[in-house]
N, C-alpha and C. Protein backbone atom coordinates (compact mmCIF):
# COMPACT_ATOMS: atom_id res chain seq x y z
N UNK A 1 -62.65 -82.23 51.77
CA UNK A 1 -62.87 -81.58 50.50
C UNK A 1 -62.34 -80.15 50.55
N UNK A 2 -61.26 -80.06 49.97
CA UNK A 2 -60.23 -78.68 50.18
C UNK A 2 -61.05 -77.42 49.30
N UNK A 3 -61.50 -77.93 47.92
CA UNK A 3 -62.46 -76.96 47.34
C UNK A 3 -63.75 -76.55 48.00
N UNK A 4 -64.31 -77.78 48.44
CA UNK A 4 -65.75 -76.86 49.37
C UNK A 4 -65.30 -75.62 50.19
N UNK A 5 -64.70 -75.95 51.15
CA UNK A 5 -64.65 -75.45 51.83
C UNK A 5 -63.77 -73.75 51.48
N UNK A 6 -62.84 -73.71 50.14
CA UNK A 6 -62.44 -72.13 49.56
C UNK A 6 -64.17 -71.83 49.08
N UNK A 7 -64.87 -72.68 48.64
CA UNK A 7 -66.31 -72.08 47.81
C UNK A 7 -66.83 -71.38 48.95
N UNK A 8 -66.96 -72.36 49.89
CA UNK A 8 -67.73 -71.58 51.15
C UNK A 8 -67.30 -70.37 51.67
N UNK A 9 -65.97 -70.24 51.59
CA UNK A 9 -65.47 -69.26 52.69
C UNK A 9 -65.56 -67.66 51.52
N UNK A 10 -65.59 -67.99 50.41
CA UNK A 10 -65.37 -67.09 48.95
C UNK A 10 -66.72 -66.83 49.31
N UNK A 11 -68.12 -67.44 49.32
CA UNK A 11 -69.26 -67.08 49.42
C UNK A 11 -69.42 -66.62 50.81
N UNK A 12 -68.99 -66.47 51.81
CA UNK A 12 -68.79 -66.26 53.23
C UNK A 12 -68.20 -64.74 53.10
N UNK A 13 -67.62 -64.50 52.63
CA UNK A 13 -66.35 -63.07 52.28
C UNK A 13 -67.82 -62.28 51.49
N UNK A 14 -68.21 -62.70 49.62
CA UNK A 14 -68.87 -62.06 49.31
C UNK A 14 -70.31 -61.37 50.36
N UNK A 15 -71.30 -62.54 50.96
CA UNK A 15 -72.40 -62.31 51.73
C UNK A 15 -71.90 -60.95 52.80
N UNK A 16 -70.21 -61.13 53.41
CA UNK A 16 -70.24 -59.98 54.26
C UNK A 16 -70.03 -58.65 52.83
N UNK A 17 -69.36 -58.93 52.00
CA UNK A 17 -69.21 -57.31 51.95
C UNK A 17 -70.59 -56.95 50.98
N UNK A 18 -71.84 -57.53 50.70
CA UNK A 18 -72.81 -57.09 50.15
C UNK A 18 -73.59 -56.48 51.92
N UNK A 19 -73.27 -57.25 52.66
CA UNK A 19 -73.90 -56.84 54.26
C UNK A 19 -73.25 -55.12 54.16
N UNK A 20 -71.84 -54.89 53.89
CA UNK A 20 -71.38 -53.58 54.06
C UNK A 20 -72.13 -52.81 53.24
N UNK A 21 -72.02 -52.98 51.88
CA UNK A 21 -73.03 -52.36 50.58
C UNK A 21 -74.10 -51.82 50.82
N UNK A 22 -74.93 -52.66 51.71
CA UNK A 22 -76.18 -52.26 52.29
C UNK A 22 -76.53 -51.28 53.01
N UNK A 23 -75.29 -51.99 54.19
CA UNK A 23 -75.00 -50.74 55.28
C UNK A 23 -74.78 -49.26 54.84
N UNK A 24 -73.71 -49.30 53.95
CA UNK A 24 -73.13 -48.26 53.65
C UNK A 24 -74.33 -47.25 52.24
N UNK A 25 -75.08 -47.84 51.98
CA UNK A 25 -76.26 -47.05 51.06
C UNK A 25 -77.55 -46.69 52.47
N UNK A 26 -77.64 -47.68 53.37
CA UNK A 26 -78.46 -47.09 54.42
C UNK A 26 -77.90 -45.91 54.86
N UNK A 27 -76.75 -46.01 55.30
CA UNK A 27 -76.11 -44.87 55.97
C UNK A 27 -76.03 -43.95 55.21
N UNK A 28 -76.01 -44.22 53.89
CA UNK A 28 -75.66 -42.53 53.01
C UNK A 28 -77.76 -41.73 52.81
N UNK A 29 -78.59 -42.27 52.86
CA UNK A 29 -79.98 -41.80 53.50
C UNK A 29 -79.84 -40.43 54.66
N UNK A 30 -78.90 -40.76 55.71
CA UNK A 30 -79.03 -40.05 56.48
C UNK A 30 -78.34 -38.47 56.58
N UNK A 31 -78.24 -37.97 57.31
CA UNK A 31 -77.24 -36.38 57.08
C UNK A 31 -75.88 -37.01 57.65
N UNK A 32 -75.69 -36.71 57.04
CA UNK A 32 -73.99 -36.87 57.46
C UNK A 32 -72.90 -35.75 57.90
N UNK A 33 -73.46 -35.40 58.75
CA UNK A 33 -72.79 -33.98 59.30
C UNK A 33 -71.76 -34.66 60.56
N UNK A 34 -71.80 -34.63 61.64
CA UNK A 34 -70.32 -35.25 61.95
C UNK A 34 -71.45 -36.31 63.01
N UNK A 35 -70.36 -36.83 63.70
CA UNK A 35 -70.87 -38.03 64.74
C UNK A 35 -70.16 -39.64 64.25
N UNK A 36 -70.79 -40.29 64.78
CA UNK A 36 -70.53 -41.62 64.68
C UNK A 36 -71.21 -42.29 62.90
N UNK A 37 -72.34 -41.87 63.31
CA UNK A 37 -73.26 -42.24 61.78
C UNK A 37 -72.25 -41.84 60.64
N UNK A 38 -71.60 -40.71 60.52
CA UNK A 38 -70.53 -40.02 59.49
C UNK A 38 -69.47 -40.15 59.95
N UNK A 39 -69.16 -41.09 61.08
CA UNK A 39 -67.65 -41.76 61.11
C UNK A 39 -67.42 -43.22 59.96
N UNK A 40 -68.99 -43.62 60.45
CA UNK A 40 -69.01 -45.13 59.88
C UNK A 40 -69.29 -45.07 58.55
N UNK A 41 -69.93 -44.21 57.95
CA UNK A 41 -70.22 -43.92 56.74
C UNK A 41 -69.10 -43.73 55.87
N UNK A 42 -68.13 -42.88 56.17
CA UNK A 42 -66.91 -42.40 55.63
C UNK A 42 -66.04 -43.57 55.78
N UNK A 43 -66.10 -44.46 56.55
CA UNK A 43 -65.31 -45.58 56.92
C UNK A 43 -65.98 -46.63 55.45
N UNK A 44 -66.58 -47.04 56.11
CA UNK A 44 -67.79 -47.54 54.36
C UNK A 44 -67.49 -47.23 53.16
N UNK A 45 -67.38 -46.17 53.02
CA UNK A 45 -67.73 -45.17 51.85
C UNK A 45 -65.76 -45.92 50.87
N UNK A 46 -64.96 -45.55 51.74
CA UNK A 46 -63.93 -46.24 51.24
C UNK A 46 -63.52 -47.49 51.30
N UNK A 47 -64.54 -48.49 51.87
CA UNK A 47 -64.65 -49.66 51.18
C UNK A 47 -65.60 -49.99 49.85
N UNK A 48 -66.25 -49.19 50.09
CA UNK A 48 -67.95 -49.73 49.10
C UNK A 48 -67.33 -49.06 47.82
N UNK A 49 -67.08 -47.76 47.81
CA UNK A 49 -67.27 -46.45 46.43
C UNK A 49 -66.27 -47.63 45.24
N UNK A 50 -65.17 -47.57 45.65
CA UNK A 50 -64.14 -47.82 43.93
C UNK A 50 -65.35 -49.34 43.79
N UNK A 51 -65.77 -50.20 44.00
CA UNK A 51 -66.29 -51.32 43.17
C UNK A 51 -67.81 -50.62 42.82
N UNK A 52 -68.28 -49.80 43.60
CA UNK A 52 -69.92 -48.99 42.93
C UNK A 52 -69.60 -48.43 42.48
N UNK A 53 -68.73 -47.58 41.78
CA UNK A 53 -68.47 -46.61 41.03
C UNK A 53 -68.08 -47.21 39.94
N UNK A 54 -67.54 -48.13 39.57
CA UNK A 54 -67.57 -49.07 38.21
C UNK A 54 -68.72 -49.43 37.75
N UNK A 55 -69.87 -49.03 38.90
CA UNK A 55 -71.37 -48.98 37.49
C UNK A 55 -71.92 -48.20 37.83
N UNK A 56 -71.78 -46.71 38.76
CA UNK A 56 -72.31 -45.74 38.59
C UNK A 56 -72.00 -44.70 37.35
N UNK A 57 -70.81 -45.40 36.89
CA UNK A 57 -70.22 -44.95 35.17
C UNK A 57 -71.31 -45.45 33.82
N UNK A 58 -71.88 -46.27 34.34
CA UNK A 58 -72.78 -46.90 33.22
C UNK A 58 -74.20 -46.80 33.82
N UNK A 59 -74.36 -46.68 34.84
CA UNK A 59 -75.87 -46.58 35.29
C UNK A 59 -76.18 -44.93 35.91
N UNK A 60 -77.36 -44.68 34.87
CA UNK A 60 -78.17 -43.42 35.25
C UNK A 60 -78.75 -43.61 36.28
N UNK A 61 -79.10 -42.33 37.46
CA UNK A 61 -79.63 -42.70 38.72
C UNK A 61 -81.36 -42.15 37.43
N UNK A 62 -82.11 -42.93 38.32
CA UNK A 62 -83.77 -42.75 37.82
C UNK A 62 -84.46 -41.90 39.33
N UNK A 63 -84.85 -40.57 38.83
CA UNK A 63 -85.68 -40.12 39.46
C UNK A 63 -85.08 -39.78 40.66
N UNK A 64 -83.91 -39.11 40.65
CA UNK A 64 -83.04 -39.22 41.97
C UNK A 64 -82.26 -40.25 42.61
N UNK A 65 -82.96 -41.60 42.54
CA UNK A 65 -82.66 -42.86 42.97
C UNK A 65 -81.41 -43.35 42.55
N UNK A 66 -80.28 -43.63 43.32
CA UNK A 66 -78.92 -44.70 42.12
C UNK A 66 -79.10 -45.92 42.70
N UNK A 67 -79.37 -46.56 41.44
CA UNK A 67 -79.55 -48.04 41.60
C UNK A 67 -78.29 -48.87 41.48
N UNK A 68 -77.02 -48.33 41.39
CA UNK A 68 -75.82 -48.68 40.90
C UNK A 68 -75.05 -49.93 42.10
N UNK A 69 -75.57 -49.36 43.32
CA UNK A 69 -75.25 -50.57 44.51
C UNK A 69 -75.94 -51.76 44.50
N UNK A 70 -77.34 -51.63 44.02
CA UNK A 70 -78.23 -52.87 43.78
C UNK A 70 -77.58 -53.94 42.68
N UNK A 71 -77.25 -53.03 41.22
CA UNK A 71 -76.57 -54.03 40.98
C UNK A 71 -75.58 -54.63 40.62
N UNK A 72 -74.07 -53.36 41.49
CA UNK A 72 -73.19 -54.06 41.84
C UNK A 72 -73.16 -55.33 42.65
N UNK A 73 -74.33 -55.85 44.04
CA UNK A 73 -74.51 -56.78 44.68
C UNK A 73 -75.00 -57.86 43.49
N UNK A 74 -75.58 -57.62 42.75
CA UNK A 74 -76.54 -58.60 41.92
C UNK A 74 -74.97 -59.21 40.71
N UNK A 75 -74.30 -58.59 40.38
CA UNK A 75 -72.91 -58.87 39.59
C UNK A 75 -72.10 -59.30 40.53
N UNK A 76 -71.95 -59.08 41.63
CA UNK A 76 -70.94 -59.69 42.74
C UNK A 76 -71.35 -60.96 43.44
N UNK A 77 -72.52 -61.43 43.52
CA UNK A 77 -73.47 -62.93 43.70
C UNK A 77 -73.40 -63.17 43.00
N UNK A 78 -73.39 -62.94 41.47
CA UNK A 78 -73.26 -63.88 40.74
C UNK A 78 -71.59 -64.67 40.48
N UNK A 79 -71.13 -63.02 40.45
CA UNK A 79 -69.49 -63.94 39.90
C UNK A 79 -69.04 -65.02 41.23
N UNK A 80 -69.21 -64.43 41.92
CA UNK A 80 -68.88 -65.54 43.44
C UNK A 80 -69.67 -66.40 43.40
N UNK A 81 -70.94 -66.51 42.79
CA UNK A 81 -71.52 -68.28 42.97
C UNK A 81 -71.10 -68.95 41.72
N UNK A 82 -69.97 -68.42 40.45
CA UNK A 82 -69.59 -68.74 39.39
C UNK A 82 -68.57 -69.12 39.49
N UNK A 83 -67.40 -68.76 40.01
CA UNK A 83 -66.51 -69.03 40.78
C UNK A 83 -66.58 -70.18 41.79
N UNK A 84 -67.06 -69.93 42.70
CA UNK A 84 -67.31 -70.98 43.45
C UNK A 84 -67.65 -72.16 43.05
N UNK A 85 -68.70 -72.32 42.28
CA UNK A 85 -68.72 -73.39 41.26
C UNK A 85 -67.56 -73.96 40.71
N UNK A 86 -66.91 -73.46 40.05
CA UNK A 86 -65.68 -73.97 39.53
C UNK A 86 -64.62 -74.47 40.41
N UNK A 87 -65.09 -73.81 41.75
CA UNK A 87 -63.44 -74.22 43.13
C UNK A 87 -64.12 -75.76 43.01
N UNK A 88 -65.15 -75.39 43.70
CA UNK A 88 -66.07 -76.81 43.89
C UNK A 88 -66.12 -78.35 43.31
N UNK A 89 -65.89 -77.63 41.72
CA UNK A 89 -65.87 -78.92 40.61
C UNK A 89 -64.74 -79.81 41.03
């Protein structure tokens, strides 16, 4: 089954880069003054920023908080299990 297996690997790709998303909002918590923590961060930061920043344009942070990575992941599970669906069919 040639489609399972693009669904899987499409949902395989998304699960890692919401794993980075994560990473990369843990890591921005911390100081980022130099070291490894602000090697990997900055490394992150230019994978994660251009797709979170397409809803940090529409989403107000609340109370300090930006919720804009939460639900870039929550729009990026979905289109990939929507997608996938359709390889699948």
């Amino acid at each position: 089954m040639p489609g399972f297996s693009i669904a899987s690997i499409l949902i395989s790709v998304v699960n890692l880069y919401v794993l980075i998303i994560i990473a990369w909002t843990i890591l921005s918590w911390f100081n980022k003054g130099r070291g490894v923590v602000s090697d990997i961060h900055q490394a992150l930061d230019k994978i994660c920023s251009p797709y979170v920043d397409l809803f940090r344009k529409f989403i107000p942070t609340a109370g300090g908080l930006d919720f804009s990575p939460f639900i870039a992941i929550i729009v990026l599970q979905l289109a990939a299990r929507l997608v996938a669906g359709f390889i699948a069919f």
